[in-house]
Protein backbone atom coordinates (compact mmCIF):
# COMPACT_ATOMS: atom_id res chain seq x y z
CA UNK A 1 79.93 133.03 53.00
CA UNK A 2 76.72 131.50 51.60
CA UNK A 3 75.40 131.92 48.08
CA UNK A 4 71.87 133.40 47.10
CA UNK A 5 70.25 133.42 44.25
CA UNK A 6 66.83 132.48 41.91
CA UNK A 7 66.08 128.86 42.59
CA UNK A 8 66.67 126.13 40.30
CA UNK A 9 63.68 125.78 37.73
CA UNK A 10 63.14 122.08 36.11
CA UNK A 11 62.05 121.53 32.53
CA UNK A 12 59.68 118.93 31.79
CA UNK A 13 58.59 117.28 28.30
CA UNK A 14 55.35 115.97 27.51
CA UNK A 15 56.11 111.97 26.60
CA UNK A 16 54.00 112.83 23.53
CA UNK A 17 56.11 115.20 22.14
CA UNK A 18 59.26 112.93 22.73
CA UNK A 19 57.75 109.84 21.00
CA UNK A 20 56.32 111.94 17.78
CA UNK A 21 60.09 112.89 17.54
CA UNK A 22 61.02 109.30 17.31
CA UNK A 23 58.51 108.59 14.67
CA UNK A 24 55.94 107.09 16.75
CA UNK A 25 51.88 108.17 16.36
CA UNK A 26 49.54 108.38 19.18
CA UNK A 27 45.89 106.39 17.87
CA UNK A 28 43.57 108.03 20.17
CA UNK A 29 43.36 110.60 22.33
CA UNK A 30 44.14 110.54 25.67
CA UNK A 31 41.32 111.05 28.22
CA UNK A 32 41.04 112.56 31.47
CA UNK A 33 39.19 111.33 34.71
CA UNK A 34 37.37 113.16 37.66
CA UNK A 35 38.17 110.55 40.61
CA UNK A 36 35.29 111.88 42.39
CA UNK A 37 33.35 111.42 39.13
CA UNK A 38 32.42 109.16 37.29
CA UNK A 39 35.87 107.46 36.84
CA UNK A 40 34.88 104.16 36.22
CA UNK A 41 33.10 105.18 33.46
CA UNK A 42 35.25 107.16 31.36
CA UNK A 43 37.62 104.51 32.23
CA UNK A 44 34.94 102.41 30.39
CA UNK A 45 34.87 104.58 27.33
CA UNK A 46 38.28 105.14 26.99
CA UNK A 47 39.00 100.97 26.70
CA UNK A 48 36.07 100.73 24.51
CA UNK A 49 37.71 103.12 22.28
CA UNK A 50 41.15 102.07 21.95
CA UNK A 51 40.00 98.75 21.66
CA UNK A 52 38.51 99.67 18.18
CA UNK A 53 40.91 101.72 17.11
CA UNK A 54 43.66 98.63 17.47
CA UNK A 55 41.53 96.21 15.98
CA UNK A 56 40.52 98.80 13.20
CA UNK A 57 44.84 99.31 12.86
CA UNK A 58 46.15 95.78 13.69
CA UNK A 59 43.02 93.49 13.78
CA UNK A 60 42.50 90.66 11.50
CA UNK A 61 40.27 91.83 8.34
CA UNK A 62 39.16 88.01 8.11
CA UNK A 63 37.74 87.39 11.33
CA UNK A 64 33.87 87.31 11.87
CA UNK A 65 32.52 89.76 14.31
CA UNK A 66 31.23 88.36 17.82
CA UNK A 67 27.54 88.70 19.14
CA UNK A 68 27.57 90.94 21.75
CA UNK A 69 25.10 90.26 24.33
CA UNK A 70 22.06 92.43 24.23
CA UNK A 71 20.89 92.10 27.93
CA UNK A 72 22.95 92.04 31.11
CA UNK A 73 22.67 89.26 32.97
CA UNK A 74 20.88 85.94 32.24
CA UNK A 75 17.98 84.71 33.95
CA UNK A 76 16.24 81.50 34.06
CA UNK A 77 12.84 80.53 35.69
CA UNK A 78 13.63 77.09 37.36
CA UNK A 79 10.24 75.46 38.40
CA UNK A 80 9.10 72.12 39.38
CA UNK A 81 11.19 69.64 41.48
CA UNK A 82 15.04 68.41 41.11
CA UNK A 83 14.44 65.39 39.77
CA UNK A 84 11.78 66.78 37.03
CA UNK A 85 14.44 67.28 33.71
CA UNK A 86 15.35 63.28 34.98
CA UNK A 87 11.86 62.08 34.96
CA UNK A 88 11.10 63.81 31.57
CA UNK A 89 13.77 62.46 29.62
CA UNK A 90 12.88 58.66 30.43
CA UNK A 91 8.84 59.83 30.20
CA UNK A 92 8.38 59.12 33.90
CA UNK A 93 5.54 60.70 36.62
CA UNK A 94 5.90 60.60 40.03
CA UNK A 95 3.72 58.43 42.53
CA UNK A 96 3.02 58.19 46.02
CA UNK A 97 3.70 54.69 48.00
CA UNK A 98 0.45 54.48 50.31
CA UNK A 99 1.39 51.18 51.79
CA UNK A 100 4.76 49.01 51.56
CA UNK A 101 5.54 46.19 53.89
CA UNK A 102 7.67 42.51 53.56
CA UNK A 103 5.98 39.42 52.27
CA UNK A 104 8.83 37.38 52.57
CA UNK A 105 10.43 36.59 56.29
CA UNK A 106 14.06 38.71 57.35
CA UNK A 107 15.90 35.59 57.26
CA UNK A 108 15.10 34.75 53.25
CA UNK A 109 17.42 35.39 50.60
CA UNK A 110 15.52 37.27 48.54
CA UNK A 111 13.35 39.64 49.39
CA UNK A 112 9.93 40.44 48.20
CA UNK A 113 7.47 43.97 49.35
CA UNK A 114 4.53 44.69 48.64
CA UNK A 115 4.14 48.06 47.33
CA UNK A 116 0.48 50.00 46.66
CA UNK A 117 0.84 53.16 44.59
CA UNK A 118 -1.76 55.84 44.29
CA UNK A 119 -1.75 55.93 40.28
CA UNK A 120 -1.52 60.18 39.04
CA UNK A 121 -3.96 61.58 37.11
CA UNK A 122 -4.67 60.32 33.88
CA UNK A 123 -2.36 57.25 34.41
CA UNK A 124 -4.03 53.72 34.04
CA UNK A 125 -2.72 50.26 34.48
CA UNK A 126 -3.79 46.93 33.61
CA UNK A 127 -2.65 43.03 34.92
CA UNK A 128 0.36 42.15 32.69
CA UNK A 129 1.80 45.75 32.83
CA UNK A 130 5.36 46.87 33.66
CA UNK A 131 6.40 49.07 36.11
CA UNK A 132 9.43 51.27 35.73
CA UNK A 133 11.19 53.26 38.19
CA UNK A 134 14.32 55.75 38.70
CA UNK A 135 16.97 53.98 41.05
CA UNK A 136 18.11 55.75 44.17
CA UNK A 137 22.14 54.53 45.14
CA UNK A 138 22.21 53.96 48.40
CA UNK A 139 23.04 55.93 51.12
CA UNK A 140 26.83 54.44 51.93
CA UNK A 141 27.91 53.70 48.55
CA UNK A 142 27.42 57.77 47.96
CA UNK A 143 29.31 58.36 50.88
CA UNK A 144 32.32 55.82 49.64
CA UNK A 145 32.42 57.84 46.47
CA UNK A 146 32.26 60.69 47.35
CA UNK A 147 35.57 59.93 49.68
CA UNK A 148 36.69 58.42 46.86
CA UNK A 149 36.45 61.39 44.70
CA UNK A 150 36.97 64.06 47.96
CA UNK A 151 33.73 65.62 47.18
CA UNK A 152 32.31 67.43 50.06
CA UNK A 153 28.50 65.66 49.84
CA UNK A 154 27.05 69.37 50.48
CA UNK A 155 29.16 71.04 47.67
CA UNK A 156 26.42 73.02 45.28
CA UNK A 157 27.48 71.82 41.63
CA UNK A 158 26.81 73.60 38.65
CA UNK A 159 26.69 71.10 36.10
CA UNK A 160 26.58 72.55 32.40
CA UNK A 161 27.06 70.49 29.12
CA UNK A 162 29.47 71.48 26.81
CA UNK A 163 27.56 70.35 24.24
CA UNK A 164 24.19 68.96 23.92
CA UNK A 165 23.81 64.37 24.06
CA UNK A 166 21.37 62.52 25.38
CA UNK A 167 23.25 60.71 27.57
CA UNK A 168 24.38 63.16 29.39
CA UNK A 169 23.38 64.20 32.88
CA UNK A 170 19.61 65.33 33.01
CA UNK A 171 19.89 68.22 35.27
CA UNK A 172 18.39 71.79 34.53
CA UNK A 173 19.38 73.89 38.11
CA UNK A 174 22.54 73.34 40.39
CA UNK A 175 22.49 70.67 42.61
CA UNK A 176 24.66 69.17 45.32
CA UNK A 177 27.18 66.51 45.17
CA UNK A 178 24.68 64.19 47.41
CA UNK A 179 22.06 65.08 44.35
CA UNK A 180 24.23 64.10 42.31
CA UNK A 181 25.93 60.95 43.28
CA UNK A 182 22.28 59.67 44.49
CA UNK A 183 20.13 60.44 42.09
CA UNK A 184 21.97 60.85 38.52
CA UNK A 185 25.08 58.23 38.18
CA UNK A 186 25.71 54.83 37.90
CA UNK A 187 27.74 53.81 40.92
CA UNK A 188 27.42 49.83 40.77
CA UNK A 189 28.45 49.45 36.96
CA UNK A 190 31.79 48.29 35.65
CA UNK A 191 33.40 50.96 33.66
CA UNK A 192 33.11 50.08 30.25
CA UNK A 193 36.64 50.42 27.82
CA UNK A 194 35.54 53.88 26.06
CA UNK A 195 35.40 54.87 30.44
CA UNK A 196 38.61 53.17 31.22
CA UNK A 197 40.20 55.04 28.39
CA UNK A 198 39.05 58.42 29.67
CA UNK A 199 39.85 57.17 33.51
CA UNK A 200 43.84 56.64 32.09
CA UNK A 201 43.69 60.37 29.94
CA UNK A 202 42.82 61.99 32.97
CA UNK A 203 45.85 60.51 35.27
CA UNK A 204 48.29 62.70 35.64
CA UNK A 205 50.98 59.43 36.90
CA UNK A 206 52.43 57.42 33.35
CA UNK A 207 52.32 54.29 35.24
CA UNK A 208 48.80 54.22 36.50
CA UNK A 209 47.97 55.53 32.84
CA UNK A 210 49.50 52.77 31.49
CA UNK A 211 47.94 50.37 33.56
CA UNK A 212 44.36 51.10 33.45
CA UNK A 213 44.99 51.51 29.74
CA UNK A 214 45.69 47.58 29.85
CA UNK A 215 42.34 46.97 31.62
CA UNK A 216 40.61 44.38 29.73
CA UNK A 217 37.28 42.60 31.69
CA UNK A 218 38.14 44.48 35.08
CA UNK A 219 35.39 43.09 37.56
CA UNK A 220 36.00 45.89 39.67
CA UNK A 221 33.11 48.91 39.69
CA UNK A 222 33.89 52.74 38.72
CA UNK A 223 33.93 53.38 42.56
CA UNK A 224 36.65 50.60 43.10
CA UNK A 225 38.70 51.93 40.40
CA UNK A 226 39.10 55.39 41.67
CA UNK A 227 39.73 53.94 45.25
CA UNK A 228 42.58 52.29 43.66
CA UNK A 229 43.86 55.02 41.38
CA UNK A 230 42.95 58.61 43.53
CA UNK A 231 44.98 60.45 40.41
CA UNK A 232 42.57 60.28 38.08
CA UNK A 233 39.70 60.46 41.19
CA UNK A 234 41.15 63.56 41.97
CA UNK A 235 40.75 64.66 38.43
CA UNK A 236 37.08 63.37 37.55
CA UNK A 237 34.89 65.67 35.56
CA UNK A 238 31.62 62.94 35.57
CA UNK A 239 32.71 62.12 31.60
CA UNK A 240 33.90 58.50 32.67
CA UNK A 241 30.64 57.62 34.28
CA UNK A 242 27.08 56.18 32.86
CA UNK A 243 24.06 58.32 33.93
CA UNK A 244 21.07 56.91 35.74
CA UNK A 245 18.68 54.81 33.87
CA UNK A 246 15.32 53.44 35.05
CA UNK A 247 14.82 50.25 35.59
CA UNK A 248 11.47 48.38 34.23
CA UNK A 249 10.41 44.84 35.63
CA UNK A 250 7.15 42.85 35.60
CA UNK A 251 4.83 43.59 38.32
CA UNK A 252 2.29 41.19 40.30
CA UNK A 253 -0.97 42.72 40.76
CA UNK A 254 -3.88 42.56 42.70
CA UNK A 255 -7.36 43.25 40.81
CA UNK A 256 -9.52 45.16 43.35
CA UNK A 257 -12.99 47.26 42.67
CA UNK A 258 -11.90 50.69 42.95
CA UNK A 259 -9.17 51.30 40.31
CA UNK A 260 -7.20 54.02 42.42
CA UNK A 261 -4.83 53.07 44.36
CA UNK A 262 -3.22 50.28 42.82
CA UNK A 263 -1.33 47.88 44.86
CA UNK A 264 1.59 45.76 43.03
CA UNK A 265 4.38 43.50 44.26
CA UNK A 266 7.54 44.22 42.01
CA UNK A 267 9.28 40.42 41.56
């Protein structure tokens, strides 16, 4: 024999209604989406909202108000070459080599060039002058460090100060790692003690930490140093490391009629 009758009805209670009986208060209204509206939008509004109303509830009366950013995005007109925020910092200007070749035999210790440059525009130069130029590290020691560091020498590298110093890398675009490492750092230099103390901060191992803390007249280079201690390699933000300076020297000239180009033999 089998049982008919209405079927079973279920009661349901708005969560609202249960937590005002507990003593709890709802600050803001809930909203309501279309999801074939615009969803993301109200979604938008709604956080907007009941961020306010917390901070205007529980937020700190004290605390100054942050800028919000008037425009969307950020955009910068980058123009001239790579090198240009380097050059302009030391008060450099490029010039073009028209003619180099040896003056001293393969076999001789030292080696000498002759070098004529095509002077730029506005630029003069006299017998007795200097001339200063922007080393370039060459191509194998980048390729040690960056092993060194296990840098990928194509990487792209956003390098942003944290704050402003004028010893700081001279860069004003991204560049790559082979940018970078050629162009911008010191890579033949002996770390000096404020360096070493940053090198032993940044490794992660106590007993390397403790023992390039010690370091006192290490003949070894930066590069050397993170060969021997990958840890803090591994861990190198550019901090421990002495940008790229020029380097000025006397130069040997050759007095000729025309005063464009002008050749000189750096000694």
């Amino acid at each position: 024999m089998t049982a008919t009758g209405p079927p079973p009805t279920s009661t349901f209670r708005p969560a609202s209604t249960s937590a005002s009986r507990k003593g709890r208060h709802r600050i803001l209204e809930r909203a309501a989406a279309d999801a074939s509206g615009d969803l993301a939008g109200t979604v938008r509004t709604f956080t907007a909202r009941l961020r306010t109303a917390l901070l205007e509830r529980y937020g700190d009366p004290d605390a100054t108000d942050a800028v919000e950013p008037t425009a969307a995005y950020e955009v910068r007109a980058l123009t001239g070459g790579p090198l240009d925020a380097l050059a302009e910092r030391h008060g450099l200007l490029p010039m073009t080599v028209t003619e180099a070749y040896d003056l001293t035999a393969p076999t001789h210790p030292r080696r000498k060039r002759f070098v004529r440059l095509a002077l730029p525009d506005g630029t003069t130069y006299r017998t007795g002058d200097h001339l200063t130029v922007l080393p370039v590290n060459d191509p194998a020691l980048v390729e040690r460090t960056a092993t060194a560091l296990g840098l990928d020498l194509d990487t792209v590298l956003d390098i942003r100060a944290s704050r402003p110093r004028r010893d700081g890398i001279a860069v004003d675009r991204p560049l790559t790692a082979h940018q970078l490492l050629t162009h911008h750092v010191e890579l033949r230099q002996r770390p000096t003690p404020e360096q070493l103390t940053a090198l032993a901060a940044a490794n992660p191992c106590p007993p390397e930490r403790t023992a390039l803390a010690a370091l006192v007249n290490d003949p070894r280079t930066l590069v050397e140093v993170f060969e021997a201690h990958p840890p803090c390699a591994a861990r190198w933000t550019g901090r421990p490391c002495s940008t790229s300076s020029p380097r000025c020297g006397p130069a040997t000239t050759r007095c000729r009629p025309h005063p464009r180009p002008t050749p000189a033999t750096p000694t």
